[in-house]
Protein backbone atom coordinates (compact mmCIF):
# COMPACT_ATOMS: atom_id res chain seq x y z
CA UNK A 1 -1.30 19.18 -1.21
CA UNK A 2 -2.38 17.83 1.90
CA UNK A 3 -5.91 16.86 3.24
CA UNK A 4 -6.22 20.05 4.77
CA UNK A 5 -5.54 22.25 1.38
CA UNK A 6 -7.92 19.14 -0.52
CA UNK A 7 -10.52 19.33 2.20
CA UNK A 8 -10.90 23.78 1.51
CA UNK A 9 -10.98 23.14 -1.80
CA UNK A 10 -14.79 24.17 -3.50
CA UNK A 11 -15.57 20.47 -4.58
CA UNK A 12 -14.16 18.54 -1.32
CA UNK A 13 -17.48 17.36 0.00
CA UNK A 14 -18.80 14.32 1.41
CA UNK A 15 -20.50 11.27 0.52
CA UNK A 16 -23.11 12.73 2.78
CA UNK A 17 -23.05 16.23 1.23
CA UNK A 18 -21.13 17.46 3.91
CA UNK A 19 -17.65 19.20 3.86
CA UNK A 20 -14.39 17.05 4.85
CA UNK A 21 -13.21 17.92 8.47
CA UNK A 22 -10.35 17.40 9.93
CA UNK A 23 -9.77 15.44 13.14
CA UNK A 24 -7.74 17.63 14.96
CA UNK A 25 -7.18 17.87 18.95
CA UNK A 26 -8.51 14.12 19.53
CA UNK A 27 -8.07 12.85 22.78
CA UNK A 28 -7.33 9.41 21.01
CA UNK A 29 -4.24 10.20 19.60
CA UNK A 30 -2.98 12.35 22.37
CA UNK A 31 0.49 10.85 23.10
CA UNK A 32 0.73 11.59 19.00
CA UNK A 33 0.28 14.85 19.69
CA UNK A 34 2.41 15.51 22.12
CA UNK A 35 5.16 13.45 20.68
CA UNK A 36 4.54 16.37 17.87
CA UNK A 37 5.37 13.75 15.06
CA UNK A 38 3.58 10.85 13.57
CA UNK A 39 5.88 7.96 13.36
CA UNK A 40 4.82 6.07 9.59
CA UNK A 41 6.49 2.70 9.40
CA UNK A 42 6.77 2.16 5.27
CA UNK A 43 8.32 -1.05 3.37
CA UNK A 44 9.64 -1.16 -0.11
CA UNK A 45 6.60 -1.15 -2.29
CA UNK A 46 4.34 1.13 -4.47
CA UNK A 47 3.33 3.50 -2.77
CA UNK A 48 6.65 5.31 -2.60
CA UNK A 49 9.61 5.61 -4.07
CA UNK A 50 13.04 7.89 -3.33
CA UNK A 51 13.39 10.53 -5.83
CA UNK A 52 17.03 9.56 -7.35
CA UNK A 53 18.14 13.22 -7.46
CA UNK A 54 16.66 14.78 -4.07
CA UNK A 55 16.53 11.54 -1.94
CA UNK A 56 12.71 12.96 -1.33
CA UNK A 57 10.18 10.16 -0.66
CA UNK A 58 7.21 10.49 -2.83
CA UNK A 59 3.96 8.49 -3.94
CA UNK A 60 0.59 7.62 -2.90
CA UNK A 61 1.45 6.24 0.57
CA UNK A 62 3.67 9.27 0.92
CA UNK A 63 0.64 11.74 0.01
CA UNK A 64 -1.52 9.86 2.85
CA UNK A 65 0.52 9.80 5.59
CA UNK A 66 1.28 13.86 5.09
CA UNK A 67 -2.64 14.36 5.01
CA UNK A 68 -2.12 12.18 8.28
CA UNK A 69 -0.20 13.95 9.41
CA UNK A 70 -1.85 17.24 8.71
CA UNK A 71 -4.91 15.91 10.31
CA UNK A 72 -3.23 15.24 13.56
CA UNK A 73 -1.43 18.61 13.09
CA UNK A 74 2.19 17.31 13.75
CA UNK A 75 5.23 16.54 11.58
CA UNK A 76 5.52 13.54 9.36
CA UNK A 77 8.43 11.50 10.10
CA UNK A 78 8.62 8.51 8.04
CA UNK A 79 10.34 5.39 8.68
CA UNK A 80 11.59 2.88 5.97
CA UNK A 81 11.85 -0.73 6.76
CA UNK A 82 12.45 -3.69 4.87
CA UNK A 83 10.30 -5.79 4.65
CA UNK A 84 6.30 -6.24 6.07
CA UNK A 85 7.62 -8.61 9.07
CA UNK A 86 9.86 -5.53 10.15
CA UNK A 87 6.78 -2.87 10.23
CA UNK A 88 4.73 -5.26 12.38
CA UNK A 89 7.93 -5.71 14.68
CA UNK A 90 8.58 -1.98 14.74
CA UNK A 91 4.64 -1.33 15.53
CA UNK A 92 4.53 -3.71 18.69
CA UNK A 93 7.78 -2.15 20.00
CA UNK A 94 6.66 0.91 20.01
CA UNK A 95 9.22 2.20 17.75
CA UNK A 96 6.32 3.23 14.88
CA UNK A 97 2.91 4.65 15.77
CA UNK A 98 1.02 3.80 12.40
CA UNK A 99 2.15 1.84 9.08
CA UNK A 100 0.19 0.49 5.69
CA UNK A 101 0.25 -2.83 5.23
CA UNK A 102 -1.80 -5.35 2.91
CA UNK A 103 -4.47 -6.86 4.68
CA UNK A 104 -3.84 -10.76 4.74
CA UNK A 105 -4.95 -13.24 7.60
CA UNK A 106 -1.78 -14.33 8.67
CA UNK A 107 -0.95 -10.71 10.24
CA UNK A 108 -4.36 -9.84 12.36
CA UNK A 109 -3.01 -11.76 15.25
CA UNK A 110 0.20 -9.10 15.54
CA UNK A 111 -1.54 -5.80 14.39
CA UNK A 112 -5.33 -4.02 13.76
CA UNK A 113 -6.24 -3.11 10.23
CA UNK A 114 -8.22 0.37 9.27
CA UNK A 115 -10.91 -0.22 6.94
CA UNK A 116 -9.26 -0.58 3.23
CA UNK A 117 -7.53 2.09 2.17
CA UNK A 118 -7.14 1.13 -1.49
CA UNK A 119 -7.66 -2.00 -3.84
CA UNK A 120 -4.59 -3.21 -5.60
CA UNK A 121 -4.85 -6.45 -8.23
CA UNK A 122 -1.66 -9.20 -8.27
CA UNK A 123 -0.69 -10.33 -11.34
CA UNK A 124 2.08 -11.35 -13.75
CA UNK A 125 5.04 -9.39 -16.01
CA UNK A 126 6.22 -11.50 -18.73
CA UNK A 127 9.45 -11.07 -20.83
CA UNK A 128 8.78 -10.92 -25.02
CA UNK A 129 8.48 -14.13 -26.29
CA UNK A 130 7.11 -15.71 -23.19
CA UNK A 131 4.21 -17.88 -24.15
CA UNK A 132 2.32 -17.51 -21.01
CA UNK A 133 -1.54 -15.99 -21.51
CA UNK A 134 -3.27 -16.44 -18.45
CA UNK A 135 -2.43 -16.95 -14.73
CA UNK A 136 -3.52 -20.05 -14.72
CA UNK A 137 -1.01 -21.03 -17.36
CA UNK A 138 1.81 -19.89 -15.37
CA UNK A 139 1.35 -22.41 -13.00
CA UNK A 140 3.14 -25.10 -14.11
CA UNK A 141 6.18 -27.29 -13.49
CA UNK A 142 9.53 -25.62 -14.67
CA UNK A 143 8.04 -22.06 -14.49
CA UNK A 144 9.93 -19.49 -12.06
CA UNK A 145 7.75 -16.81 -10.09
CA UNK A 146 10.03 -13.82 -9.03
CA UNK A 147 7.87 -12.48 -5.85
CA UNK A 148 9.05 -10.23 -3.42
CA UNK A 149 9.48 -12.12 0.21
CA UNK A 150 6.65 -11.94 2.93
CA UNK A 151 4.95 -9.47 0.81
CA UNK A 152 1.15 -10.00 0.71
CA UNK A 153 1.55 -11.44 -2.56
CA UNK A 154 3.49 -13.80 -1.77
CA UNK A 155 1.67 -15.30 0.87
CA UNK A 156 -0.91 -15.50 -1.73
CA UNK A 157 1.20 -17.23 -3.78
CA UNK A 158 2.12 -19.69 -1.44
CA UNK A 159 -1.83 -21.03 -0.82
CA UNK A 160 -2.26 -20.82 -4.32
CA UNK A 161 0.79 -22.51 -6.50
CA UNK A 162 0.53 -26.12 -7.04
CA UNK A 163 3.44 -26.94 -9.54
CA UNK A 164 5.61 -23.35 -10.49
CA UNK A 165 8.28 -22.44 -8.11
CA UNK A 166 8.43 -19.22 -6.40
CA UNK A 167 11.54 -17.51 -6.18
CA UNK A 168 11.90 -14.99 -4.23
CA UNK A 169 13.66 -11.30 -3.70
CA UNK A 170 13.95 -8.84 -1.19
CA UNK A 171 12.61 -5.93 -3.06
CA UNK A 172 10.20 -5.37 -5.98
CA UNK A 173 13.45 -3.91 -7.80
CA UNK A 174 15.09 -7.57 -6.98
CA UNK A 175 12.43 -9.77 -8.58
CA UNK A 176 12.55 -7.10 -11.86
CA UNK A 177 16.25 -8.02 -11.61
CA UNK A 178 15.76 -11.94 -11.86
CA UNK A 179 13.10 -11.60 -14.73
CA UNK A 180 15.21 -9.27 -16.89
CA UNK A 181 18.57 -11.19 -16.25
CA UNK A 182 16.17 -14.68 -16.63
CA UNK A 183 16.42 -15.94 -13.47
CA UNK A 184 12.81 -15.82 -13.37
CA UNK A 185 10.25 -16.46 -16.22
CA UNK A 186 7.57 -14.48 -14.91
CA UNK A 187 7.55 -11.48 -12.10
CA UNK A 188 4.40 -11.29 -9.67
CA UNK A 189 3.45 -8.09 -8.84
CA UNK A 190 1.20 -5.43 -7.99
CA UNK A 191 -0.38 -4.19 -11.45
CA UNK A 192 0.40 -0.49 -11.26
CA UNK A 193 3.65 -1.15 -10.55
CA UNK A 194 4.01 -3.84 -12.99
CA UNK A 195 2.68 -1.64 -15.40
CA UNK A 196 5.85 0.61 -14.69
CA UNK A 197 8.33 -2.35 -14.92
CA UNK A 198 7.20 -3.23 -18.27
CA UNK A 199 8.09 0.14 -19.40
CA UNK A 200 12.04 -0.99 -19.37
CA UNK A 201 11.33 -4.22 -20.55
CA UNK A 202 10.75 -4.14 -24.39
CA UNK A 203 8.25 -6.50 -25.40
CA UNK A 204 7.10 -7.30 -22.19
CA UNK A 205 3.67 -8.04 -21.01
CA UNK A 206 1.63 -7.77 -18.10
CA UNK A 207 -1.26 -10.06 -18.23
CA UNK A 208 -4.78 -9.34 -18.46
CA UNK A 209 -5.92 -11.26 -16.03
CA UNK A 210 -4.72 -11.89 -11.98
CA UNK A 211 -3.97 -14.03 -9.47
CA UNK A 212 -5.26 -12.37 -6.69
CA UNK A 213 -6.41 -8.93 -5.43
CA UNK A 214 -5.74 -7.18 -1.80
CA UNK A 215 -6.36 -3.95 0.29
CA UNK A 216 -4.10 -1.86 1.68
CA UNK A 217 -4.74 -0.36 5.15
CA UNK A 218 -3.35 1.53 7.84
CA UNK A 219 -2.07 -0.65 10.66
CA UNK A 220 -1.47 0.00 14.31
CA UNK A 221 -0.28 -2.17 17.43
CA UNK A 222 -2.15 -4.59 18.89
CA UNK A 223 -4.54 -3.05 22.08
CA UNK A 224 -4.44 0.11 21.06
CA UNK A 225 -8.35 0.25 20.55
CA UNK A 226 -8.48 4.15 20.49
CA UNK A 227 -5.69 4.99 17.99
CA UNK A 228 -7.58 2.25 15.87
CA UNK A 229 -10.55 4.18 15.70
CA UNK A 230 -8.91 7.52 15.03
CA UNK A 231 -7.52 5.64 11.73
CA UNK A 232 -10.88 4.38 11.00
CA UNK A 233 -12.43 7.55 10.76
CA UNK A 234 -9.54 8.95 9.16
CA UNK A 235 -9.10 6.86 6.33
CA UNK A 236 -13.37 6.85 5.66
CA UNK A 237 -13.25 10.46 5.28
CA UNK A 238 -10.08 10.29 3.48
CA UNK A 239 -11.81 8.63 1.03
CA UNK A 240 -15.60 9.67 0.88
CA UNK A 241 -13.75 12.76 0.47
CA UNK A 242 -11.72 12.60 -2.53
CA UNK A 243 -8.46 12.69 -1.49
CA UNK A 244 -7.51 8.78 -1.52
CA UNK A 245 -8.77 9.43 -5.08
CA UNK A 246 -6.55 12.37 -5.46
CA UNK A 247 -3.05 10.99 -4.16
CA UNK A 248 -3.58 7.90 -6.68
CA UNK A 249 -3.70 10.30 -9.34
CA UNK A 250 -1.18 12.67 -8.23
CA UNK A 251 1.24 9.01 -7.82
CA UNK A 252 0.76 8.81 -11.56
CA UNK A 253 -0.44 5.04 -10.65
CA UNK A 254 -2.42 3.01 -13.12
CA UNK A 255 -4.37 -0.41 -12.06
CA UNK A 256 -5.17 0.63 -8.44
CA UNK A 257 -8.43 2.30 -7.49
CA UNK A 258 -10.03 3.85 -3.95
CA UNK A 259 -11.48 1.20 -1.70
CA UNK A 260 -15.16 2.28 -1.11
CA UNK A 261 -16.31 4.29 1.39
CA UNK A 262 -18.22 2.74 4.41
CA UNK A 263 -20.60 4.24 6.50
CA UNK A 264 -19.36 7.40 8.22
CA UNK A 265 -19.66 7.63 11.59
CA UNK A 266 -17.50 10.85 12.49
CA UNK A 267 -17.76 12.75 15.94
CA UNK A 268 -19.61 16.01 15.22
């Protein structure tokens, strides 16, 4: 379903009792437009995965970008990089137009943020057996934190930890890896997809509590003041409307809710 389909739908109205409309033929995203695809620069992380028989991406940040890219009313063409340094690098060159990235401080001086998109929780997976409770226990000499590198929970990790040692993987998959093979005692993580992970871990937990929460957003270049605003507007009916909502759901994903809607201020 894309935003379009969600938006004719009977119950797709707005916060402010009006229906969802689509942004089309903006001046703002012109170039876009033209280009007749939306580059969306994506990173290993939950809100996609590759279906193992198809090789189809799928998931909430997969759902998003189409309604994106229905909105615009050009293809979706999305582009997988490794790792959150790489999507900011590929948005300043030029070689991305948009991307979703947890907000964090350390990353507004290379890229703009949307308003939040969602509202993810960081917490721990522990193995069975593992007497750890709490976050707070966690943190303490001798305990290994599997946390995937330059992720925004990691760099939440590092202002926080004062005696555990991070160690650290390339992929979500690769700090799973070092917990179940014990070269980690604990895996940091986003909830939902922590959730998942304890599914093929039996006896494993995922604590109640976390160690820190984030937003994820869309992200564009640097000076690109226009395109910025575009997103803004996109992503707050996106979500007064339902379909943020909606592509959580359809994702299947637990422990990860809608950011709330700001004030609209849509061209009419």
């Amino acid at each position: 379903m894309s935003i379009i389909e969600f938006a004719a739908m009977p119950n797709s109205f707005r916060s402010d009792g009006k229906r969802w409309v689509c942004l089309t033929s903006d001046p703002r995203v012109r170039d876009i437009g033209s280009a007749g695809r939306v580059r969306v620069a994506l990173f290993p992380s939950f809100l996609y995965t590759r279906d193992r028989v198809t090789g189809d991406l799928q998931g909430v940040g997969i759902e998003i970008a189409r309604g994106l890219a229905a909105c615009l009313g050009v293809e979706l063409l999305p582009v997988e990089y490794a790792a959150p340094p790489k999507v900011m690098e590929a948005l300043s060159s030029g070689a991305c137009d948009v991307g979703f990235l947890g907000i964090d401080p350390s990353r507004v001086a290379e890229v703009d943020f949307s308003p939040p998109l969602m509202q993810v929780d960081w917490t721990y997976l522990v193995p069975a057996g593992c007497s750890i409770r709490t976050v707070a226990e966690a943190d303490r000499p001798g305990v290994r934190i599997a946390v995937v590198r330059n992720h925004a929970m990691d760099l939440a990790l590092r202002r926080i930890l004062k005696h555990a040692e991070p160690v650290r993987a390339e992929t979500p998959d690769g700090t799973f890896d070092m917990l179940r093979a014990g070269d980690a005692d604990v895996q940091a993580g986003v909830r939902s997809a922590l959730l998942q992970y304890s599914t093929q871990l039996p006896g494993s937990r995922v604590l109640e509590d976390r160690y820190g929460s984030n937003s994820v957003a869309i992200v564009v270049a640097k000076a690109q003041a226009e395109r910025l605003a575009y997103m803004r507007e996109f992503v707050e009916e996106a979500k007064a409307s339902g379909f943020v909502h909606w592509a959580i759901e359809h994702a299947g994903l637990r422990g990860i809710l809608a950011a709330p809607s700001e004030n609209l201020n849509t061209r009419k």
